[in-house]
PDB file of N, CA and C in Angstrom:
ATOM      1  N   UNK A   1       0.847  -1.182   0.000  1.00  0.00           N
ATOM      2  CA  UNK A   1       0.000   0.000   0.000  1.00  0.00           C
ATOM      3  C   UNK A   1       0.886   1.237   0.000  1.00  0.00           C
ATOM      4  N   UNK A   2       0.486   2.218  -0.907  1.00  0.00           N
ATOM      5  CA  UNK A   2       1.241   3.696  -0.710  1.00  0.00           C
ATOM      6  C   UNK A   2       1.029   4.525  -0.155  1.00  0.00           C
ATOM      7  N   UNK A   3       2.278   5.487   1.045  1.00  0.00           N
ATOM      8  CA  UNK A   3       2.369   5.865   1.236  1.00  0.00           C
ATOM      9  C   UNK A   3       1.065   6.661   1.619  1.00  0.00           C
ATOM     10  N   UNK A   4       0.691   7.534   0.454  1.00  0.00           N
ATOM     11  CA  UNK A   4      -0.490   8.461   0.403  1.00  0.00           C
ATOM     12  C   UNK A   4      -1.487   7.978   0.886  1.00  0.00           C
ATOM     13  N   UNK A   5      -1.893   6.443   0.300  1.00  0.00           N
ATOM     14  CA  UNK A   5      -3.012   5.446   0.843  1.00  0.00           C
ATOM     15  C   UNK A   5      -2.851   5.982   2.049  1.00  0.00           C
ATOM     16  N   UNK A   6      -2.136   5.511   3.161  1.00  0.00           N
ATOM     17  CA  UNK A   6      -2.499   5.759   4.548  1.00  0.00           C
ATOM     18  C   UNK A   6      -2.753   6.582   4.834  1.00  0.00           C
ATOM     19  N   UNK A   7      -2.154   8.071   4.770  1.00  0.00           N
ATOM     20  CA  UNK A   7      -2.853   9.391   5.073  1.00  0.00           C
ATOM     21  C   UNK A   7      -3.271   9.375   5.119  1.00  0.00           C
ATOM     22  N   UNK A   8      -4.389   8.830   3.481  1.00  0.00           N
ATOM     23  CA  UNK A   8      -5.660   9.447   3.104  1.00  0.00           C
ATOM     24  C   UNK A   8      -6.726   8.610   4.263  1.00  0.00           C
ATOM     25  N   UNK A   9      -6.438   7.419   4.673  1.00  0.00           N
ATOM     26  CA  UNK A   9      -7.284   6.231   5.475  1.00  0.00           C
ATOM     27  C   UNK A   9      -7.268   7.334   6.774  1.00  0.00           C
ATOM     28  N   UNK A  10      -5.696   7.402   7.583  1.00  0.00           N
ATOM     29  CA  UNK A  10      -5.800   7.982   8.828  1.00  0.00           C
ATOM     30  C   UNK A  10      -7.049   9.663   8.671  1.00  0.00           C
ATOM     31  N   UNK A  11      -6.491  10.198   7.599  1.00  0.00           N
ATOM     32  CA  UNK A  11      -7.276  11.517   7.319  1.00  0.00           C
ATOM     33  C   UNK A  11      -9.057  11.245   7.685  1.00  0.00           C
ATOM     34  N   UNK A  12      -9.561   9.655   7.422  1.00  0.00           N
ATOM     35  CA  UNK A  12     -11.022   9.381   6.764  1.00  0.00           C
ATOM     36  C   UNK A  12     -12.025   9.797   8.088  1.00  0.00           C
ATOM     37  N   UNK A  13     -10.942   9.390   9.185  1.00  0.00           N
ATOM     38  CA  UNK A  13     -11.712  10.241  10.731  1.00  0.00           C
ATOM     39  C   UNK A  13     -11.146  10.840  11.581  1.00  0.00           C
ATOM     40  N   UNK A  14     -12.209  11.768  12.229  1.00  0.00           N
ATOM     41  CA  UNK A  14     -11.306  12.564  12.722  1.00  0.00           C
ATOM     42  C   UNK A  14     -11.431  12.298  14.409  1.00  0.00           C
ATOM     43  N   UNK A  15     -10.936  13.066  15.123  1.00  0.00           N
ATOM     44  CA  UNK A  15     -10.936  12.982  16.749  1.00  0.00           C
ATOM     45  C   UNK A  15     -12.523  12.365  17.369  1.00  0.00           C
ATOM     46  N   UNK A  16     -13.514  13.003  16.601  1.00  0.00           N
ATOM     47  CA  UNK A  16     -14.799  12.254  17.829  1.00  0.00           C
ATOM     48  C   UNK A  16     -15.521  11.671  17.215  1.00  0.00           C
ATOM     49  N   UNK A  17     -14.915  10.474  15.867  1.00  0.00           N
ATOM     50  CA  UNK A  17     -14.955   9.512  15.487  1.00  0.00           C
ATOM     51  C   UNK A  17     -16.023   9.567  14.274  1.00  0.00           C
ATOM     52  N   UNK A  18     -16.116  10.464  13.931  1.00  0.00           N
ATOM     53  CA  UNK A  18     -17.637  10.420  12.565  1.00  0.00           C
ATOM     54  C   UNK A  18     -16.155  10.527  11.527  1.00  0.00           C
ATOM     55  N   UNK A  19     -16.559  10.154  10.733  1.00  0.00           N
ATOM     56  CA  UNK A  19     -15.775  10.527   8.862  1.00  0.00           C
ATOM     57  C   UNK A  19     -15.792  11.832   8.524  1.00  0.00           C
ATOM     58  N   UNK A  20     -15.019  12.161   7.417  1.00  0.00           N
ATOM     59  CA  UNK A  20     -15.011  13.508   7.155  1.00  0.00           C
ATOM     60  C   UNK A  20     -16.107  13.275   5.753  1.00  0.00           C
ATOM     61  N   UNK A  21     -16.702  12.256   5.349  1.00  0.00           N
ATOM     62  CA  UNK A  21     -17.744  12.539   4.778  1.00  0.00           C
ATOM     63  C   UNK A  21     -18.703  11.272   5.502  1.00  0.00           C
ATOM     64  N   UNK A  22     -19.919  12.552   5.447  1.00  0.00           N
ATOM     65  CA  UNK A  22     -20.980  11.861   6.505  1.00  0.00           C
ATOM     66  C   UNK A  22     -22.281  11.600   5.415  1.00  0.00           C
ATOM     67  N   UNK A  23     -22.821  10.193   5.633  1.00  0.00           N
ATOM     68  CA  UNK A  23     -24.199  10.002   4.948  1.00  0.00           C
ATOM     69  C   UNK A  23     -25.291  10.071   5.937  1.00  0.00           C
ATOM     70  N   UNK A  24     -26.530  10.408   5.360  1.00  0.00           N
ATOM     71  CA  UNK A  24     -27.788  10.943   5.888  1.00  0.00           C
ATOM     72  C   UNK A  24     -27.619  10.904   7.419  1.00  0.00           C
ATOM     73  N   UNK A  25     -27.482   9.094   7.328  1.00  0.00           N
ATOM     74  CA  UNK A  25     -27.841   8.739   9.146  1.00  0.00           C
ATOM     75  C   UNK A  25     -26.783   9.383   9.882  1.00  0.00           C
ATOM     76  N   UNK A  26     -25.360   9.069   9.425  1.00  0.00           N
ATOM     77  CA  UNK A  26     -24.375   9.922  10.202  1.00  0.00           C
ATOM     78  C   UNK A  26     -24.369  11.477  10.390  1.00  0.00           C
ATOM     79  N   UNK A  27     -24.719  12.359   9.268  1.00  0.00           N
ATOM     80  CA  UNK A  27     -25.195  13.550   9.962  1.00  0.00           C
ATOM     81  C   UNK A  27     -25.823  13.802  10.647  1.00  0.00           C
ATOM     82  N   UNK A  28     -26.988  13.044   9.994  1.00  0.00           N
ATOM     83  CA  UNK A  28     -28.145  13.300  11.501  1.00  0.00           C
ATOM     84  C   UNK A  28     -27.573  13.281  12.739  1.00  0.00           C
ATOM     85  N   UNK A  29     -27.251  12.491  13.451  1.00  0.00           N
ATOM     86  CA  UNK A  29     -26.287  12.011  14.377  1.00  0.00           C
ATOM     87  C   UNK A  29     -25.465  13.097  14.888  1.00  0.00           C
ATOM     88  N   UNK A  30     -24.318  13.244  13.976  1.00  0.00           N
ATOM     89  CA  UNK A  30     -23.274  14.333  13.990  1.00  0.00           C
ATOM     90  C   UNK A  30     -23.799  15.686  14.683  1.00  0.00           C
ATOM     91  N   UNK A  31     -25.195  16.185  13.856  1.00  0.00           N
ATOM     92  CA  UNK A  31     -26.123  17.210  13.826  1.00  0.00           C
ATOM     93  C   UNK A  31     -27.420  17.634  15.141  1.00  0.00           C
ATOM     94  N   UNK A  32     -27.210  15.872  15.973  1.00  0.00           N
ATOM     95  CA  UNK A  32     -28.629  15.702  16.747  1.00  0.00           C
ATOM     96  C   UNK A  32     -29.586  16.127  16.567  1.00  0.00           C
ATOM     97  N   UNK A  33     -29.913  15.710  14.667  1.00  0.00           N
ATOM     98  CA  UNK A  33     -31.727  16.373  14.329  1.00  0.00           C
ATOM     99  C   UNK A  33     -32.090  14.479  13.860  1.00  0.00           C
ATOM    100  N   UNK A  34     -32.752  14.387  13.488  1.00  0.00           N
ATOM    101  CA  UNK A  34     -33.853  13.301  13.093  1.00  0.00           C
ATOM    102  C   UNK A  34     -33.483  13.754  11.630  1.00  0.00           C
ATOM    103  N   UNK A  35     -33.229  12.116  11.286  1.00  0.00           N
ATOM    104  CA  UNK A  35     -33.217  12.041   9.382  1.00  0.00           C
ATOM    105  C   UNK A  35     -34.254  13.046   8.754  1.00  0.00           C
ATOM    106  N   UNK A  36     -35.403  12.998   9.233  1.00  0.00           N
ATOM    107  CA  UNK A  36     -36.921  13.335   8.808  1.00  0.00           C
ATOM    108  C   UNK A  36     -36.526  14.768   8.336  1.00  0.00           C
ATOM    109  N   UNK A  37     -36.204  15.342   9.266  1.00  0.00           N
ATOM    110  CA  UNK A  37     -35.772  17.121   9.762  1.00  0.00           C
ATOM    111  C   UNK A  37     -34.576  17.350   8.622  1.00  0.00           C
ATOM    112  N   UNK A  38     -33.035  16.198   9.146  1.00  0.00           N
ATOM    113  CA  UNK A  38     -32.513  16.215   8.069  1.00  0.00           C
ATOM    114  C   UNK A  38     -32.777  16.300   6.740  1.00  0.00           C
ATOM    115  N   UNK A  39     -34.039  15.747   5.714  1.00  0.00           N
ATOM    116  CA  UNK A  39     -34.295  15.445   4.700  1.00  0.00           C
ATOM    117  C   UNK A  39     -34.900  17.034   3.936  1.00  0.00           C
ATOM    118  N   UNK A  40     -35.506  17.299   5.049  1.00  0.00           N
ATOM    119  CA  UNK A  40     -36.292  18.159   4.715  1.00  0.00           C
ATOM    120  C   UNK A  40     -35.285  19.925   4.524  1.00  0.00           C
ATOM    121  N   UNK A  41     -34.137  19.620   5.968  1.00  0.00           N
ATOM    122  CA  UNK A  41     -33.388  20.907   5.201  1.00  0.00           C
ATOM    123  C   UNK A  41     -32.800  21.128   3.672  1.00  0.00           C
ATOM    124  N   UNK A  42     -32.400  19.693   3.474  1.00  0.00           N
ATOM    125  CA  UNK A  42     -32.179  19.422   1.790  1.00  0.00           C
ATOM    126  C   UNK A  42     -32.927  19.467   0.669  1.00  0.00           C
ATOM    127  N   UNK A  43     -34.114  19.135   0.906  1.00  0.00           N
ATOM    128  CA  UNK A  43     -35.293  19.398   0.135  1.00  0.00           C
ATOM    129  C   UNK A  43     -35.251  21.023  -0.132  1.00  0.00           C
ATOM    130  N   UNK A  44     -34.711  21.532   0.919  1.00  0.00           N
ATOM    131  CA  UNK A  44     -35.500  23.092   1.007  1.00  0.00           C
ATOM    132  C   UNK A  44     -33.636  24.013   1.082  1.00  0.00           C
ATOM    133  N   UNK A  45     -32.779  22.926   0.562  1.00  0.00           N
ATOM    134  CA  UNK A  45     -31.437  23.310   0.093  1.00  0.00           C
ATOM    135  C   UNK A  45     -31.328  24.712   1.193  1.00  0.00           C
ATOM    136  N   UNK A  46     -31.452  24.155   2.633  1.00  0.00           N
ATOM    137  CA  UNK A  46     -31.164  25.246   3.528  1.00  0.00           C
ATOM    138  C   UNK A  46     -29.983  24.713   4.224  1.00  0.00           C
ATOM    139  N   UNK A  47     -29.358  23.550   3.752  1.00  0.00           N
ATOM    140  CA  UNK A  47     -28.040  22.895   4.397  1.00  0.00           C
ATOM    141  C   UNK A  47     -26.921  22.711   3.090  1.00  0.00           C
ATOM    142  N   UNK A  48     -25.578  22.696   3.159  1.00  0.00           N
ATOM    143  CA  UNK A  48     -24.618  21.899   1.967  1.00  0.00           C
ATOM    144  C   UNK A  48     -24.892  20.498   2.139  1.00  0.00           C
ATOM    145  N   UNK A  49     -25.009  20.065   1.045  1.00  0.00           N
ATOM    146  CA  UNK A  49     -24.835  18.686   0.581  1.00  0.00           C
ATOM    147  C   UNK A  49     -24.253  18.768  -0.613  1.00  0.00           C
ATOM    148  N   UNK A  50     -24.162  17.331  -1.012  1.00  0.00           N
ATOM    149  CA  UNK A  50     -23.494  16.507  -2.467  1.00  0.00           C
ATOM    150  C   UNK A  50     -23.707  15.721  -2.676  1.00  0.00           C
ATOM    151  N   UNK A  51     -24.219  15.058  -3.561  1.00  0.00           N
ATOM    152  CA  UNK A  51     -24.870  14.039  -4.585  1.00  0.00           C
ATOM    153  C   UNK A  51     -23.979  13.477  -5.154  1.00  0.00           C
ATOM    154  N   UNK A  52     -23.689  12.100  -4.867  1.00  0.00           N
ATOM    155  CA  UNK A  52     -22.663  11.157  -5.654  1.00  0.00           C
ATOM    156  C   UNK A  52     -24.181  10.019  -6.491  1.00  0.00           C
ATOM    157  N   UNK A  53     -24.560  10.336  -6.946  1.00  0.00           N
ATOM    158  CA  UNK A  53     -25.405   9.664  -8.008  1.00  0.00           C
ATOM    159  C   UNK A  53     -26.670  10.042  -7.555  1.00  0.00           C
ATOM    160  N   UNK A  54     -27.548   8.883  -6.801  1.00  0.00           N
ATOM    161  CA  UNK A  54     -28.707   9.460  -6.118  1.00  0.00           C
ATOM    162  C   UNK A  54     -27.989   9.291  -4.759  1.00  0.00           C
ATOM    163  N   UNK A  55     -26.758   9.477  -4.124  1.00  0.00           N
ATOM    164  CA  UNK A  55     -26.742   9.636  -2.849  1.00  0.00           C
ATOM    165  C   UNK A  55     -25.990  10.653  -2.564  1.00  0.00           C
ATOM    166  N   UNK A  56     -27.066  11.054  -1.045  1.00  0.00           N
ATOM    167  CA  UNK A  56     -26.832  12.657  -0.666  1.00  0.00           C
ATOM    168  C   UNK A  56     -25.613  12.289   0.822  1.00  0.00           C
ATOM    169  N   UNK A  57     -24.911  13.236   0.161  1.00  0.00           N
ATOM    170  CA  UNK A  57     -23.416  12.811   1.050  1.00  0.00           C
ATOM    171  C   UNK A  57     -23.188  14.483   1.883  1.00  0.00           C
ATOM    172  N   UNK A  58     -22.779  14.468   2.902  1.00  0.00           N
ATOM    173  CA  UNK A  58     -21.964  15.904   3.818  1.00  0.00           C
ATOM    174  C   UNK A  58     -20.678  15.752   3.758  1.00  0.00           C
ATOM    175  N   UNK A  59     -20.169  16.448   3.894  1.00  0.00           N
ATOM    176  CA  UNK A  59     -18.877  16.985   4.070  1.00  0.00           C
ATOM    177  C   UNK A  59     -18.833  17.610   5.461  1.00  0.00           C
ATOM    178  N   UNK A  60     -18.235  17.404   6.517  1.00  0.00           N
ATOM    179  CA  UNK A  60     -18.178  17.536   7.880  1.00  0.00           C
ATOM    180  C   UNK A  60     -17.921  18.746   8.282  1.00  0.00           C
ATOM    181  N   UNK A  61     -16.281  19.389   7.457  1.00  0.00           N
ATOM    182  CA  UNK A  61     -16.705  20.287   7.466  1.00  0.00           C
ATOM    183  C   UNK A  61     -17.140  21.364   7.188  1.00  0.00           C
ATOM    184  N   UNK A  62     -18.150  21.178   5.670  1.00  0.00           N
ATOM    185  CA  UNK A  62     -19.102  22.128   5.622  1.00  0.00           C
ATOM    186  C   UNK A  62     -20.422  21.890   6.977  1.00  0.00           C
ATOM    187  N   UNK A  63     -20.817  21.038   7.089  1.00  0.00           N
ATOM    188  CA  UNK A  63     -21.736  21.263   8.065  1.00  0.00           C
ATOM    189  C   UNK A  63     -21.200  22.241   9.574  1.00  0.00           C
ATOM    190  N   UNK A  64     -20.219  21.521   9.861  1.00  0.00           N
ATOM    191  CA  UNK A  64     -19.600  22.813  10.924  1.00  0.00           C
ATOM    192  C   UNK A  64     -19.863  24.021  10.599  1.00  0.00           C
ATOM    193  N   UNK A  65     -19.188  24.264   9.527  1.00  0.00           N
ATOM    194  CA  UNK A  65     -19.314  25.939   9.148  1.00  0.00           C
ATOM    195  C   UNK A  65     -20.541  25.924   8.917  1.00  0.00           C
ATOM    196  N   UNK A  66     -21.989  25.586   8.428  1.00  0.00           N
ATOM    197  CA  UNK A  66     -23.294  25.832   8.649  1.00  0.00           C
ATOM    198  C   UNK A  66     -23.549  25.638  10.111  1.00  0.00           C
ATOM    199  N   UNK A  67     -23.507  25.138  11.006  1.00  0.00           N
ATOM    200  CA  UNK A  67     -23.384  25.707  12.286  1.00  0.00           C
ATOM    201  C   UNK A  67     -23.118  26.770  12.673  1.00  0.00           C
ATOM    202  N   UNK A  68     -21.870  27.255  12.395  1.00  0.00           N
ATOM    203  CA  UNK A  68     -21.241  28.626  12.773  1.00  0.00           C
ATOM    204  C   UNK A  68     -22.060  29.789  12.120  1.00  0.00           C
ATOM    205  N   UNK A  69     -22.906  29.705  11.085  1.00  0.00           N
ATOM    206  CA  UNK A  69     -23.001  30.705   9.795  1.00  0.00           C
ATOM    207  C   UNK A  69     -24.843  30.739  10.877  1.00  0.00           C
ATOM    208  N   UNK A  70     -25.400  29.868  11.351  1.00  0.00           N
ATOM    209  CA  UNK A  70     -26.774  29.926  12.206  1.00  0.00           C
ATOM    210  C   UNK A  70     -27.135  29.892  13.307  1.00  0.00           C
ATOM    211  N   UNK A  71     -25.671  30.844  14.394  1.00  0.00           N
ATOM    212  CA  UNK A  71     -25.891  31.128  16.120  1.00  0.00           C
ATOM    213  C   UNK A  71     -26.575  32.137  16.066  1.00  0.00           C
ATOM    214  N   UNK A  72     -27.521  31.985  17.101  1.00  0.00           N
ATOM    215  CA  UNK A  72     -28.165  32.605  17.642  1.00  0.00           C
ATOM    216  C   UNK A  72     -27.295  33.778  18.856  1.00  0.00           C
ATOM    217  N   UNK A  73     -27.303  35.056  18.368  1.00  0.00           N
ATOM    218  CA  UNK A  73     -26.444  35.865  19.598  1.00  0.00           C
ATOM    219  C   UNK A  73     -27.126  36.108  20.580  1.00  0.00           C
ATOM    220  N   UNK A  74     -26.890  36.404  21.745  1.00  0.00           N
ATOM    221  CA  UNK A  74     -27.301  36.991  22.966  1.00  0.00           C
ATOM    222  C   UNK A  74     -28.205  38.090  22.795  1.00  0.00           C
ATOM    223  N   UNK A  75     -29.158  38.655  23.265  1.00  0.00           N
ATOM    224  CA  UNK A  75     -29.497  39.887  23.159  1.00  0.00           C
ATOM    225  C   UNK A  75     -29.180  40.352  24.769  1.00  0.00           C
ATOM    226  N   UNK A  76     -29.072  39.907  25.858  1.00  0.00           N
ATOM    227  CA  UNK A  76     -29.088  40.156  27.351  1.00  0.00           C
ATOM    228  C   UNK A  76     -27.913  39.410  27.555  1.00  0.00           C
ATOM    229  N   UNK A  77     -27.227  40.351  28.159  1.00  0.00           N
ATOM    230  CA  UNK A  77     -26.093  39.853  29.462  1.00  0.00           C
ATOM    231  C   UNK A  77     -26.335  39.930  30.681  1.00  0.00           C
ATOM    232  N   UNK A  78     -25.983  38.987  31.250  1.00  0.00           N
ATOM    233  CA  UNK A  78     -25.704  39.234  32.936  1.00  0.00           C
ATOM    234  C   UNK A  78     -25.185  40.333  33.619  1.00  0.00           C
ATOM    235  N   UNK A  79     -25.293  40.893  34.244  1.00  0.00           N
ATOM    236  CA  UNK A  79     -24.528  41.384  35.592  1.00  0.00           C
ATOM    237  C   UNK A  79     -24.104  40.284  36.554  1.00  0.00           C
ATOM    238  N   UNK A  80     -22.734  40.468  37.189  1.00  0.00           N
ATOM    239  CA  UNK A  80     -21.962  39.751  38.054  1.00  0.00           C
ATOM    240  C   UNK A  80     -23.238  39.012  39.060  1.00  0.00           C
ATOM    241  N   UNK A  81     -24.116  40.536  39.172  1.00  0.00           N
ATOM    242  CA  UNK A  81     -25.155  40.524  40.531  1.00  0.00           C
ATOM    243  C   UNK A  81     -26.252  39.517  40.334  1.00  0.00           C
ATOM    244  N   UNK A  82     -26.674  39.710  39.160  1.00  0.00           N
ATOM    245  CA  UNK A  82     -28.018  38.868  38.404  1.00  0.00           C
ATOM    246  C   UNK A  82     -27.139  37.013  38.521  1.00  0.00           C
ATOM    247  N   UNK A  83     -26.265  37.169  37.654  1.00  0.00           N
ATOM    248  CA  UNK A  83     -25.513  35.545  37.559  1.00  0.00           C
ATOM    249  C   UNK A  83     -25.636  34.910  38.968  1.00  0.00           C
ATOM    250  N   UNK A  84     -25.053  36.035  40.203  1.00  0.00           N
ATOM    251  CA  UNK A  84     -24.926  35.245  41.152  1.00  0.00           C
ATOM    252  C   UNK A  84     -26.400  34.829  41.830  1.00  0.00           C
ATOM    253  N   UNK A  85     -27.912  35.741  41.680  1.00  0.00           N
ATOM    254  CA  UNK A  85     -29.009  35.668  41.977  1.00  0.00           C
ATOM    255  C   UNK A  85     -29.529  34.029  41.026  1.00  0.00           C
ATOM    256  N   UNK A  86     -28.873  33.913  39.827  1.00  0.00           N
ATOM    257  CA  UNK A  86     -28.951  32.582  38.922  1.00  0.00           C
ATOM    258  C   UNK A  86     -28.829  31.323  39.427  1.00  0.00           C
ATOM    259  N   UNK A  87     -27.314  31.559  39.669  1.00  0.00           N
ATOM    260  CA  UNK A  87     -27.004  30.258  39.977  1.00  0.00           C
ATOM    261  C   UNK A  87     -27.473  29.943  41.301  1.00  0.00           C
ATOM    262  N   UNK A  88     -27.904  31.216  42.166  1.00  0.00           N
ATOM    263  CA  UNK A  88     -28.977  30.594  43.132  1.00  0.00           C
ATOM    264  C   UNK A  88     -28.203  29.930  44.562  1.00  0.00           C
TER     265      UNK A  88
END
């Protein structure tokens, strides 16, 4: 086997064990939504995907960066005073 072969194998996952290309069920997963939910952001091409014939494949990390690209910011901060009234 060459050289490159292995990279490319060690490259295929990364630290918290999903692939760097994920199919339906594994995003879902990856994502913690339901295939169903999954299907439907694709339908409505509100997520990246890729089509290797009829199968719809992710790329890991494009989905990350669609994460990052749909936080929700803060509108309210704490005061020191309020946090400590929080945590109670």
């Amino acid at each position: 086997m060459a050289e490159n072969e292995l990279q490319d194998e060690s490259e295929a996952y990364t630290a918290d064990g999903f692939p760097n290309i994920l199919s339906i069920d594994m995003a879902a997963k990856y994502l913690t939504i339901s295939k169903c939910y999954l299907y439907a952001l694709v339908k409505g091409s509100f997520i990246p995907y890729t089509k290797i014939g009829k199968r719809i494949v992710f790329r890991k990390c494009d989905l990350f960066n669609w994460l990052g690209m749909n936080v929700v910011q803060p509108k309210h901060f704490f005061t020191e005073e309020e946090e400590f009234e929080f945590e109670g």
